[in-house]
C-alpha atoms as a PDB file:
ATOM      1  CA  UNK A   1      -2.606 -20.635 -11.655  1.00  0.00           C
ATOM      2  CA  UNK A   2      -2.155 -17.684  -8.835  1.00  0.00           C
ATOM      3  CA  UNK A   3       1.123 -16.263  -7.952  1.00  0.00           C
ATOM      4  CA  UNK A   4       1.686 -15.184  -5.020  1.00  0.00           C
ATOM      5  CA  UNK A   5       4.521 -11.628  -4.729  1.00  0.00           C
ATOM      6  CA  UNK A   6       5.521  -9.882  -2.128  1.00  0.00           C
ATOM      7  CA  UNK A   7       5.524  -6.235  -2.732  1.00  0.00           C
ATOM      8  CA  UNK A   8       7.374  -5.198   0.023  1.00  0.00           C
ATOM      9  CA  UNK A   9      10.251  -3.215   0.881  1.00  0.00           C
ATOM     10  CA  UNK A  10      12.161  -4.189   3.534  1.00  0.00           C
ATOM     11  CA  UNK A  11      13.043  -2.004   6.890  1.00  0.00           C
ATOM     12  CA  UNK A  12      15.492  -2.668  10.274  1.00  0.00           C
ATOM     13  CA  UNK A  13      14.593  -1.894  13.792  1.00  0.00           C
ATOM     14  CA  UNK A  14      16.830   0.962  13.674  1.00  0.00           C
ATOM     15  CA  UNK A  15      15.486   2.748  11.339  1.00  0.00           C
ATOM     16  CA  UNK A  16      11.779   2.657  12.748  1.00  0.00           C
ATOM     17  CA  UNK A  17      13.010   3.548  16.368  1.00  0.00           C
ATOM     18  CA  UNK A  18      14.651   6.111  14.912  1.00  0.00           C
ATOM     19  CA  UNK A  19      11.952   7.553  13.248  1.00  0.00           C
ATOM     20  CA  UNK A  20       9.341   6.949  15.932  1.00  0.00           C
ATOM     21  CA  UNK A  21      11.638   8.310  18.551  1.00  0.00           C
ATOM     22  CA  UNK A  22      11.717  12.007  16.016  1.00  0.00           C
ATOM     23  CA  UNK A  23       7.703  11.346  16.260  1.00  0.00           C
ATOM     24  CA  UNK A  24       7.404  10.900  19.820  1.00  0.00           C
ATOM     25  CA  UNK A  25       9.720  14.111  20.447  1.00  0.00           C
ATOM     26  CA  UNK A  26       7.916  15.913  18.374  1.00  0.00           C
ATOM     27  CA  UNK A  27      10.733  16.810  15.417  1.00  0.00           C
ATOM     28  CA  UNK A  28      10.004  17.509  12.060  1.00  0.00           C
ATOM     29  CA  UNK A  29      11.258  15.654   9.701  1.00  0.00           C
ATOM     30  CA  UNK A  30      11.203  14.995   6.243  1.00  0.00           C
ATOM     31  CA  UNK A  31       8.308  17.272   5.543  1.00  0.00           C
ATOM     32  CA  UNK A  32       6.113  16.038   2.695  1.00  0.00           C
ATOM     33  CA  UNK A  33       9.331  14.422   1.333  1.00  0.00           C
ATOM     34  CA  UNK A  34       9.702  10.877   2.324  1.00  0.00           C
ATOM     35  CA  UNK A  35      12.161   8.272   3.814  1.00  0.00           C
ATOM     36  CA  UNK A  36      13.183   5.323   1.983  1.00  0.00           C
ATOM     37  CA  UNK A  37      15.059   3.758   5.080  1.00  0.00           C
ATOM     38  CA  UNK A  38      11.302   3.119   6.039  1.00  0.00           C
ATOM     39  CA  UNK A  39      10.674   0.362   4.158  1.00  0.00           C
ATOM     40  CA  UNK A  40       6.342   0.210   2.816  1.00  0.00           C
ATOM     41  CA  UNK A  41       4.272   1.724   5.134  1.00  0.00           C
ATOM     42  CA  UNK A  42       1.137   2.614   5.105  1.00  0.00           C
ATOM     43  CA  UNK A  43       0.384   6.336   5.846  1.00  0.00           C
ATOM     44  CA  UNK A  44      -3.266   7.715   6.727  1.00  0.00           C
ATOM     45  CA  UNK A  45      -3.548  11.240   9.094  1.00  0.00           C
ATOM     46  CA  UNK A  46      -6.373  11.836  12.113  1.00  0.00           C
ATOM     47  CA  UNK A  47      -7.117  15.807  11.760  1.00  0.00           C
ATOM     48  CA  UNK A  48      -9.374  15.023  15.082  1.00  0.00           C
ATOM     49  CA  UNK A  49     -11.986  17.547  15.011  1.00  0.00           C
ATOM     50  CA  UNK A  50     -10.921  19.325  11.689  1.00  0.00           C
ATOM     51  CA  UNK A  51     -12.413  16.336  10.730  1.00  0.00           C
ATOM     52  CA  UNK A  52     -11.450  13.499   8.075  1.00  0.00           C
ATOM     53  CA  UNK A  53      -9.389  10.858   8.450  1.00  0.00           C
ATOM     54  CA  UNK A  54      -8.189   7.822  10.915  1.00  0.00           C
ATOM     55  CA  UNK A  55      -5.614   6.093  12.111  1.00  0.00           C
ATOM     56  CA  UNK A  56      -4.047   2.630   9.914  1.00  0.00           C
ATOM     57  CA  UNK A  57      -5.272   0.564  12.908  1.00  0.00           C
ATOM     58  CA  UNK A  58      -8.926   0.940  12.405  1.00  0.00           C
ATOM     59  CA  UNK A  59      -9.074   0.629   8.893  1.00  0.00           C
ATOM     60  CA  UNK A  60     -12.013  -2.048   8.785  1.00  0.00           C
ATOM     61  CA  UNK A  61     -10.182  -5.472   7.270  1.00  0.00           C
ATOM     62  CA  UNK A  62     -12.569  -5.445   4.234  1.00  0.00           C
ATOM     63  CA  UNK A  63     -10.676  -2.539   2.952  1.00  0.00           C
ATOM     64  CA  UNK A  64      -7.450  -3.850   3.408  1.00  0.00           C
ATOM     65  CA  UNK A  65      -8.115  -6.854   0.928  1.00  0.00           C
ATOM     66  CA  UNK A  66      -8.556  -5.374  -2.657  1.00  0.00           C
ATOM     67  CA  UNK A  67      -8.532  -5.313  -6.371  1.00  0.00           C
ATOM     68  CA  UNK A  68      -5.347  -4.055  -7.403  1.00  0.00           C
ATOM     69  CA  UNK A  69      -4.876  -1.739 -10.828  1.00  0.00           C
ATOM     70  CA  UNK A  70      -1.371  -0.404 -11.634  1.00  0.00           C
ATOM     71  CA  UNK A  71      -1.198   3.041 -13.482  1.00  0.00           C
ATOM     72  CA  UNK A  72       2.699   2.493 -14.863  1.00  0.00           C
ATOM     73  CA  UNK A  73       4.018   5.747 -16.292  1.00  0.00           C
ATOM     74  CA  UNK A  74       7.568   4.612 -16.154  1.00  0.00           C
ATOM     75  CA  UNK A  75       8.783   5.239 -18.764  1.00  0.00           C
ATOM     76  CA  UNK A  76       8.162   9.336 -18.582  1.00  0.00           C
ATOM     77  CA  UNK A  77      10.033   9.333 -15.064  1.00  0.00           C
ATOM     78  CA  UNK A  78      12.933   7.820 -16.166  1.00  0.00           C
ATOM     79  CA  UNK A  79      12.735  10.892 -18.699  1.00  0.00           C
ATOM     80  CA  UNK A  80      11.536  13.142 -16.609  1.00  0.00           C
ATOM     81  CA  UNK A  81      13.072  12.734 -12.794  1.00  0.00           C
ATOM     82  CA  UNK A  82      10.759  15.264 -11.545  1.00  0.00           C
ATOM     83  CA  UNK A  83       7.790  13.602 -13.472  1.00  0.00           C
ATOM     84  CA  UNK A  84       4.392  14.862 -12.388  1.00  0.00           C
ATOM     85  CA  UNK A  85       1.070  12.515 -13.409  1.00  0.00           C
ATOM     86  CA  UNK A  86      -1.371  15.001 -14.329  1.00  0.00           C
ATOM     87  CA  UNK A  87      -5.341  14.493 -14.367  1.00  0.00           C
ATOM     88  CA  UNK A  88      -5.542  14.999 -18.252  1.00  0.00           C
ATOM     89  CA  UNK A  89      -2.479  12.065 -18.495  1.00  0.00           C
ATOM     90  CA  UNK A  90      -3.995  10.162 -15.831  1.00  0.00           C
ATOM     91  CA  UNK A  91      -7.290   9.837 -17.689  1.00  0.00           C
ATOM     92  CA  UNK A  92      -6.090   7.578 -20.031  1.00  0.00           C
ATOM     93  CA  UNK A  93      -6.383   4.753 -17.591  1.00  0.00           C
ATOM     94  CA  UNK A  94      -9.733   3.230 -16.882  1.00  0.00           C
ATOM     95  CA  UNK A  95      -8.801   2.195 -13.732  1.00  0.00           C
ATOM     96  CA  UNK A  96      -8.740   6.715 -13.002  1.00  0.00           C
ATOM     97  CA  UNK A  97     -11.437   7.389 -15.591  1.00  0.00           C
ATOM     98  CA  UNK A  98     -13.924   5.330 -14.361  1.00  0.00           C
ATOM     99  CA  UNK A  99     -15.142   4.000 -10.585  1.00  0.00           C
ATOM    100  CA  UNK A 100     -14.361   0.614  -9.767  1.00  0.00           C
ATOM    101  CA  UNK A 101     -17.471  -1.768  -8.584  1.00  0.00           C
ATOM    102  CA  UNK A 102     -14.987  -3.217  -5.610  1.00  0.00           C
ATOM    103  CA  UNK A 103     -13.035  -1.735  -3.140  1.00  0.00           C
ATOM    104  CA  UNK A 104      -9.568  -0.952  -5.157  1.00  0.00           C
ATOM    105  CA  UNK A 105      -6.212   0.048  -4.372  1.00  0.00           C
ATOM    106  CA  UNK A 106      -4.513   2.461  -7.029  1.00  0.00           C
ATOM    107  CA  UNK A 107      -0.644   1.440  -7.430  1.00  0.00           C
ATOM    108  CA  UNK A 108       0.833   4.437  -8.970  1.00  0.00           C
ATOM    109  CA  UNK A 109       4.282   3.076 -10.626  1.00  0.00           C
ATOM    110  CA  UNK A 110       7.325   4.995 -11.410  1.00  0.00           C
ATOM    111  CA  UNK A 111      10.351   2.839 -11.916  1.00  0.00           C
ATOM    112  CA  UNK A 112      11.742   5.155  -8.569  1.00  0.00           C
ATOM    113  CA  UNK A 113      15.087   3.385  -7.112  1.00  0.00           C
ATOM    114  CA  UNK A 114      16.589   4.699  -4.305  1.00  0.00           C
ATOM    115  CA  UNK A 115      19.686   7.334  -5.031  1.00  0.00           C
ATOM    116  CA  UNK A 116      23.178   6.499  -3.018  1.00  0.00           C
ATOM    117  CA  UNK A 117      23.988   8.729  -0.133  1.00  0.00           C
ATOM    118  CA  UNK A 118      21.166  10.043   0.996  1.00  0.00           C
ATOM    119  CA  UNK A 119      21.418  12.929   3.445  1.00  0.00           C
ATOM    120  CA  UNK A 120      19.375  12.246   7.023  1.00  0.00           C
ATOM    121  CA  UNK A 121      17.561   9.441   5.095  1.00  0.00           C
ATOM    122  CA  UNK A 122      15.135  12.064   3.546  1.00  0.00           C
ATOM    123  CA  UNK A 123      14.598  11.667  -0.014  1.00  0.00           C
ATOM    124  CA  UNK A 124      12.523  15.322  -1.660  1.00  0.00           C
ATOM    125  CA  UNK A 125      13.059  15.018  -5.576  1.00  0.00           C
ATOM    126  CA  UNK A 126      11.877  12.165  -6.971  1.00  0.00           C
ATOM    127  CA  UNK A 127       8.088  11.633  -9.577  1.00  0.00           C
ATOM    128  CA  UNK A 128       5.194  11.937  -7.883  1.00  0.00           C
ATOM    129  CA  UNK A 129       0.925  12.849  -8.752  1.00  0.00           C
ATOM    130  CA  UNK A 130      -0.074  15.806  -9.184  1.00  0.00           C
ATOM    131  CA  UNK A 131      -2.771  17.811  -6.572  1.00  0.00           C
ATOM    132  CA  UNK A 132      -5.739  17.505  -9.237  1.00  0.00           C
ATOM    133  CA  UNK A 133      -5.196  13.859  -9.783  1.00  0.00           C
ATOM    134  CA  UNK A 134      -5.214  13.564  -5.843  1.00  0.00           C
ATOM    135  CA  UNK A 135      -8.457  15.507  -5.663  1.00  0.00           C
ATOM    136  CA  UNK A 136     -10.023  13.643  -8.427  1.00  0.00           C
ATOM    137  CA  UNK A 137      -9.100  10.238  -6.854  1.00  0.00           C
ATOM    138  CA  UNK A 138     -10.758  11.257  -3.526  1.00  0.00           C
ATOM    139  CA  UNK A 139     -13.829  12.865  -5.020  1.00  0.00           C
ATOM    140  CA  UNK A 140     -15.032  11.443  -7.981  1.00  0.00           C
ATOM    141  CA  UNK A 141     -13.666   7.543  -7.509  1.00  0.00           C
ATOM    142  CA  UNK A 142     -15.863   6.228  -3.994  1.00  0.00           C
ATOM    143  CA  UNK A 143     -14.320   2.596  -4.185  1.00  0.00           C
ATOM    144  CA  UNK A 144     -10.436   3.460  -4.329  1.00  0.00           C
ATOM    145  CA  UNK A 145      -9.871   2.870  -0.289  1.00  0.00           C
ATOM    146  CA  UNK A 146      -6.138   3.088  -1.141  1.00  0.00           C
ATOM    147  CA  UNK A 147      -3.017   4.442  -2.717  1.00  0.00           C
ATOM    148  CA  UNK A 148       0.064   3.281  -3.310  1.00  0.00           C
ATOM    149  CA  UNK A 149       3.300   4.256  -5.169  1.00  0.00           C
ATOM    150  CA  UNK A 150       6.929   2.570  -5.085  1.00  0.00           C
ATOM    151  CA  UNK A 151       7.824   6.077  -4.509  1.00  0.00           C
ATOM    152  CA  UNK A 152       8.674   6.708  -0.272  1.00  0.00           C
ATOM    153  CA  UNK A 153       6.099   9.341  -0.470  1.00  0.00           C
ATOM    154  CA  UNK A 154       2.813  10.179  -2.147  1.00  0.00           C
ATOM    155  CA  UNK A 155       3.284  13.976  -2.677  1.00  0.00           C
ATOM    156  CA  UNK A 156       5.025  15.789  -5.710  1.00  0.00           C
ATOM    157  CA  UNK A 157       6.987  19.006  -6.187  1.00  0.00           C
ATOM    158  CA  UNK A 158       3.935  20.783  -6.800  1.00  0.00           C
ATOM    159  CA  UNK A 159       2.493  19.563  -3.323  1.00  0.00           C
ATOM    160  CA  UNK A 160       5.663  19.250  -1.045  1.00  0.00           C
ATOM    161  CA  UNK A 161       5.635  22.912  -0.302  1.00  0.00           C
ATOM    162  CA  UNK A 162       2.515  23.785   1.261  1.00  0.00           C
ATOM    163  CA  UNK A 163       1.298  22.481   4.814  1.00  0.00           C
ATOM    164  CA  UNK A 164      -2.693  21.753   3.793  1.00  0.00           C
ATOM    165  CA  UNK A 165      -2.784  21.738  -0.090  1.00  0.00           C
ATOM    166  CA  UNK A 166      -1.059  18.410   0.149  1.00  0.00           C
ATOM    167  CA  UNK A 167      -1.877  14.745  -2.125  1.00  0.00           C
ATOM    168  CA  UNK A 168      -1.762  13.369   1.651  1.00  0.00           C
ATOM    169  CA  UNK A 169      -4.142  16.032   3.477  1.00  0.00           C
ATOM    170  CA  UNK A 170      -6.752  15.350   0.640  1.00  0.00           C
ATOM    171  CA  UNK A 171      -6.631  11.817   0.372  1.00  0.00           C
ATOM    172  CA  UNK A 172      -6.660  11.384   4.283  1.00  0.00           C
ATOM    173  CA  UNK A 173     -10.027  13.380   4.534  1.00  0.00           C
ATOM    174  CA  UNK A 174     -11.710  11.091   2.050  1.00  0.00           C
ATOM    175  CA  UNK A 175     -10.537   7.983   4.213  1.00  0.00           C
ATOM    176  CA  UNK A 176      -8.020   7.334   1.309  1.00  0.00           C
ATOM    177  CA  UNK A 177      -5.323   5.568   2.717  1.00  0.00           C
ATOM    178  CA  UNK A 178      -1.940   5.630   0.942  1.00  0.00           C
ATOM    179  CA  UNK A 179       0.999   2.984   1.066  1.00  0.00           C
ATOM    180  CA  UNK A 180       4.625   4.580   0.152  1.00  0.00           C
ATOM    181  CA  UNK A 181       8.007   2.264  -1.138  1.00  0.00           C
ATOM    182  CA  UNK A 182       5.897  -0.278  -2.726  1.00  0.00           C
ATOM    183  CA  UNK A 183       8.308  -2.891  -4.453  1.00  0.00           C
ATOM    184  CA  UNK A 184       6.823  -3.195  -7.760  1.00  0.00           C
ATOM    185  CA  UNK A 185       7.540  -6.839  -8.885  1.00  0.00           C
ATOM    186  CA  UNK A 186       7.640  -7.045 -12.635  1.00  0.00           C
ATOM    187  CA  UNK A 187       5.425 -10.051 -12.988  1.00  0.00           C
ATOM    188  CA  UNK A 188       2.849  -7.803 -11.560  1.00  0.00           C
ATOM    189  CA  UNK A 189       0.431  -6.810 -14.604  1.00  0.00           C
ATOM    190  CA  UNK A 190      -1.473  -4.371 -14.606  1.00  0.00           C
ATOM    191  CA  UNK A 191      -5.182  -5.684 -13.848  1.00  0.00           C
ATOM    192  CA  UNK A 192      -6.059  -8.965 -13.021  1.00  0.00           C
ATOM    193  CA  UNK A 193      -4.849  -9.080  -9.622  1.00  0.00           C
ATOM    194  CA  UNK A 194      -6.084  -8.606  -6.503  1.00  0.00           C
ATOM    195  CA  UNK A 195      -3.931  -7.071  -3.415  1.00  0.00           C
ATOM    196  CA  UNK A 196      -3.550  -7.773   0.792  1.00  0.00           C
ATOM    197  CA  UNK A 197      -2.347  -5.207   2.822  1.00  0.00           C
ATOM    198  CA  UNK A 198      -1.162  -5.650   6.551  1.00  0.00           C
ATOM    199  CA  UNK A 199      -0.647  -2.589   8.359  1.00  0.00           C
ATOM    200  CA  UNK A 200       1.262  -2.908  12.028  1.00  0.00           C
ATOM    201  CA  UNK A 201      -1.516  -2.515  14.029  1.00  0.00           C
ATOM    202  CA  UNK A 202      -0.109   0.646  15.961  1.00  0.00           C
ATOM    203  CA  UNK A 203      -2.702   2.883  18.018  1.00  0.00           C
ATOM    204  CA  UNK A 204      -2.624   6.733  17.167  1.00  0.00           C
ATOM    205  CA  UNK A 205      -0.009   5.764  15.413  1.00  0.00           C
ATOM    206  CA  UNK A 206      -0.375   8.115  11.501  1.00  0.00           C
ATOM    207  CA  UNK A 207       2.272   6.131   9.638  1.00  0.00           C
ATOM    208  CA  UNK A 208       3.219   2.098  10.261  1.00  0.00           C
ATOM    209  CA  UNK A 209       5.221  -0.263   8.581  1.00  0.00           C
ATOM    210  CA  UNK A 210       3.082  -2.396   6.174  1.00  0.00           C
ATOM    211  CA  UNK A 211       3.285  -5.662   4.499  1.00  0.00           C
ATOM    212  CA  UNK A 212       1.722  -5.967   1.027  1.00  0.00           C
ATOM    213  CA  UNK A 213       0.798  -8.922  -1.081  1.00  0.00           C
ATOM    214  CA  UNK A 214      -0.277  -9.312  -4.676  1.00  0.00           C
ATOM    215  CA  UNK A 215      -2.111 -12.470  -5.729  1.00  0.00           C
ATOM    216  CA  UNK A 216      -2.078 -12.280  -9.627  1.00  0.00           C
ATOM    217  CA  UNK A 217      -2.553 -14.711 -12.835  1.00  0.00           C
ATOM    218  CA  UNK A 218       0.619 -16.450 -13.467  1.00  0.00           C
ATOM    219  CA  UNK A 219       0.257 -15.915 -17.730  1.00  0.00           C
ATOM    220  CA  UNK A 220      -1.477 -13.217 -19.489  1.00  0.00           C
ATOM    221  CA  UNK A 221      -5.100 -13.545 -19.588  1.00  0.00           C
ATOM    222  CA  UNK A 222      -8.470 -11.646 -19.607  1.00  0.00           C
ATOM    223  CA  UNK A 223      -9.512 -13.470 -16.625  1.00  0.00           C
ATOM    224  CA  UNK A 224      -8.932 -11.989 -12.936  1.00  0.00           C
ATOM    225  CA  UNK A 225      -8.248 -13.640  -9.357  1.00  0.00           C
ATOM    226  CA  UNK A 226     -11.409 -13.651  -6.967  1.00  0.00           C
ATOM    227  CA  UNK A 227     -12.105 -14.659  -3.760  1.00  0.00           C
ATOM    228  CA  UNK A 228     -14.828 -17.322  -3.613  1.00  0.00           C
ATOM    229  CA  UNK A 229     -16.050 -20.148  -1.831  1.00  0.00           C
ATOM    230  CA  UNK A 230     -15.263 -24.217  -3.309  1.00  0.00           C
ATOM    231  CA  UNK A 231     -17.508 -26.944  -2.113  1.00  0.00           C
ATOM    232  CA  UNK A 232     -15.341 -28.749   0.053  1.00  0.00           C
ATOM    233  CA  UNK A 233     -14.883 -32.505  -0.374  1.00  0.00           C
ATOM    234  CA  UNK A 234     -15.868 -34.661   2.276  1.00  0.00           C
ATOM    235  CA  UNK A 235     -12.165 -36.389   2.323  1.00  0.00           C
ATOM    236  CA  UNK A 236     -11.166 -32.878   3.131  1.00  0.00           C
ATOM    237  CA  UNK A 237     -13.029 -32.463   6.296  1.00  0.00           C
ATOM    238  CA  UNK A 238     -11.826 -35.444   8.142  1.00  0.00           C
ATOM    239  CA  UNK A 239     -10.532 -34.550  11.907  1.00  0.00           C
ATOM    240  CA  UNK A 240      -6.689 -34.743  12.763  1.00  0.00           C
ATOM    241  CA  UNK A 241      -8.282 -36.703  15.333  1.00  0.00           C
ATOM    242  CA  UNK A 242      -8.308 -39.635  12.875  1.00  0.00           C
ATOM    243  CA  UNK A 243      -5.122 -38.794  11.978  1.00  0.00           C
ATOM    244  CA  UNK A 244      -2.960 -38.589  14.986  1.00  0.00           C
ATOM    245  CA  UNK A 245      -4.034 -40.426  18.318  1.00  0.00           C
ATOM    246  CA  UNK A 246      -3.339 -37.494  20.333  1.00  0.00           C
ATOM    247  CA  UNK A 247      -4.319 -39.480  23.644  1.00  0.00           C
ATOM    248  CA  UNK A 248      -1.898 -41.991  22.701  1.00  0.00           C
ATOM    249  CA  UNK A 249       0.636 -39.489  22.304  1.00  0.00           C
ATOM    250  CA  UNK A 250      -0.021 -38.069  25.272  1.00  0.00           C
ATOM    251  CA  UNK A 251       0.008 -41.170  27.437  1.00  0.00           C
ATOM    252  CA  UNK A 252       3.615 -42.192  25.695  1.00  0.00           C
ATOM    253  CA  UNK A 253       4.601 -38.504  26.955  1.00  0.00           C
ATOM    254  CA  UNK A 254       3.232 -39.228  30.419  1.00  0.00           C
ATOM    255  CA  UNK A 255       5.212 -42.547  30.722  1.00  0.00           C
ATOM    256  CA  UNK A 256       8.157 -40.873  29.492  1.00  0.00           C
END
């Protein structure tokens, strides 16, 4: 059996026209830190003729369907606050160590919850991966087309300082698209499964509110969910023509 979870964190009008309204006027905001308020969005810069990069809303659809691996490290965030996922950590996982065959969306999960009272919305100290890892991920592994993290951002306090050495700027070159406040259901293991993402399709739009759906084995198993064709039985096929008379229906409405 497949399960179907939603991994997504929910948003309100007001917060997006909030935000969007700071975009449109050209504000800065929230710097490299990131805004829970937003709900999962999916996050992916255009540096235009510095070159690198797109916009959510062209992301071809075969990219958006994916294998999804989970790299769950917890455990050391609730110990650490600050954590940082290092390369040499990160190795550990097959799912970093080694390329996938299929397009594959990383899910990097901390355990973050939200803190109480946040101040403008903005949220800067929280676990994060670490600038090698980044590079790594967007050099060395060609068939991770996404990141994720239940985290509202995808940068670190080793990255959030600086304007181009950032986990965004070099994932967004590669074509690496990343997906921020993932709600990380706990039936969600950590292979097996295979993930939908559905961007907002919002033109020139950098950053859009995203809905994201697992599709994983009910019970533990070796075995993983595909996507494959059944030969359809012929029962199956039969028209809703010879179902409903819809030109009897129609000539009841007529009368009526």
């Amino acid at each position: 059996m497949i399960a179907v979870l939603d991994l997504t964190t929910p948003t309100t009008w007001t917060e997006m026209s909030e935000y969007f309204l700071a975009v449109q006027k050209h504000w800065k905001i929230c710097v490299n830190c990131g805004i829970p308020g937003l709900g999962t969005s999916m996050h992916l810069d255009n540096f235009g003729s510095a070159g690198g990069g797109t916009y959510p809303a062209v992301i071809p659809p075969e990219y958006l369907l994916t294998r999804l691996k989970i790299i769950d490290v917890s455990k050391q965030a609730k110990r650490n606050p600050d954590f940082v996922l290092s390369l040499s950590i990160a190795m550990q996982w097959p799912a970093i160590k080694r390329d996938s065959q299929e397009p594959t969306l990383l899910l990097f999960k901390f355990g973050w919850v939200e803190p109480p009272n946040i101040k403008r919305g903005c949220v800067c100290n929280m676990p994060g991966i670490s600038f090698e890892l980044a590079k790594w991920i967007a050099g060395n592994l060609s068939h991770v087309v996404g990141v994720a993290t239940d985290t509202p951002t995808v940068e670190s306090h080793e990255t959030r300082e600086f304007t181009t050495r950032t986990n965004a700027n070099v994932l967004g070159r590669a074509g690496v698209y990343m997906i921020e406040n993932v709600r990380v259901h706990k039936k969600v293991p950590e292979q097996g499964c295979m993930a939908l993402a559905l961007p907002l399709k919002m033109l020139q739009s950098v950053h859009v509110p995203t809905r994201l759906v697992a599709f994983c084995p009910t019970r533990q198993t070796d075995q993983k969910v595909v996507m494959g064709l059944r030969k359809t039985d012929m029962t199956e096929m039969i028209s809703r023509d010879h179902e409903v008379k819809l030109d009897d229906l129609m000539a009841v409405n007529s009368k009526a």
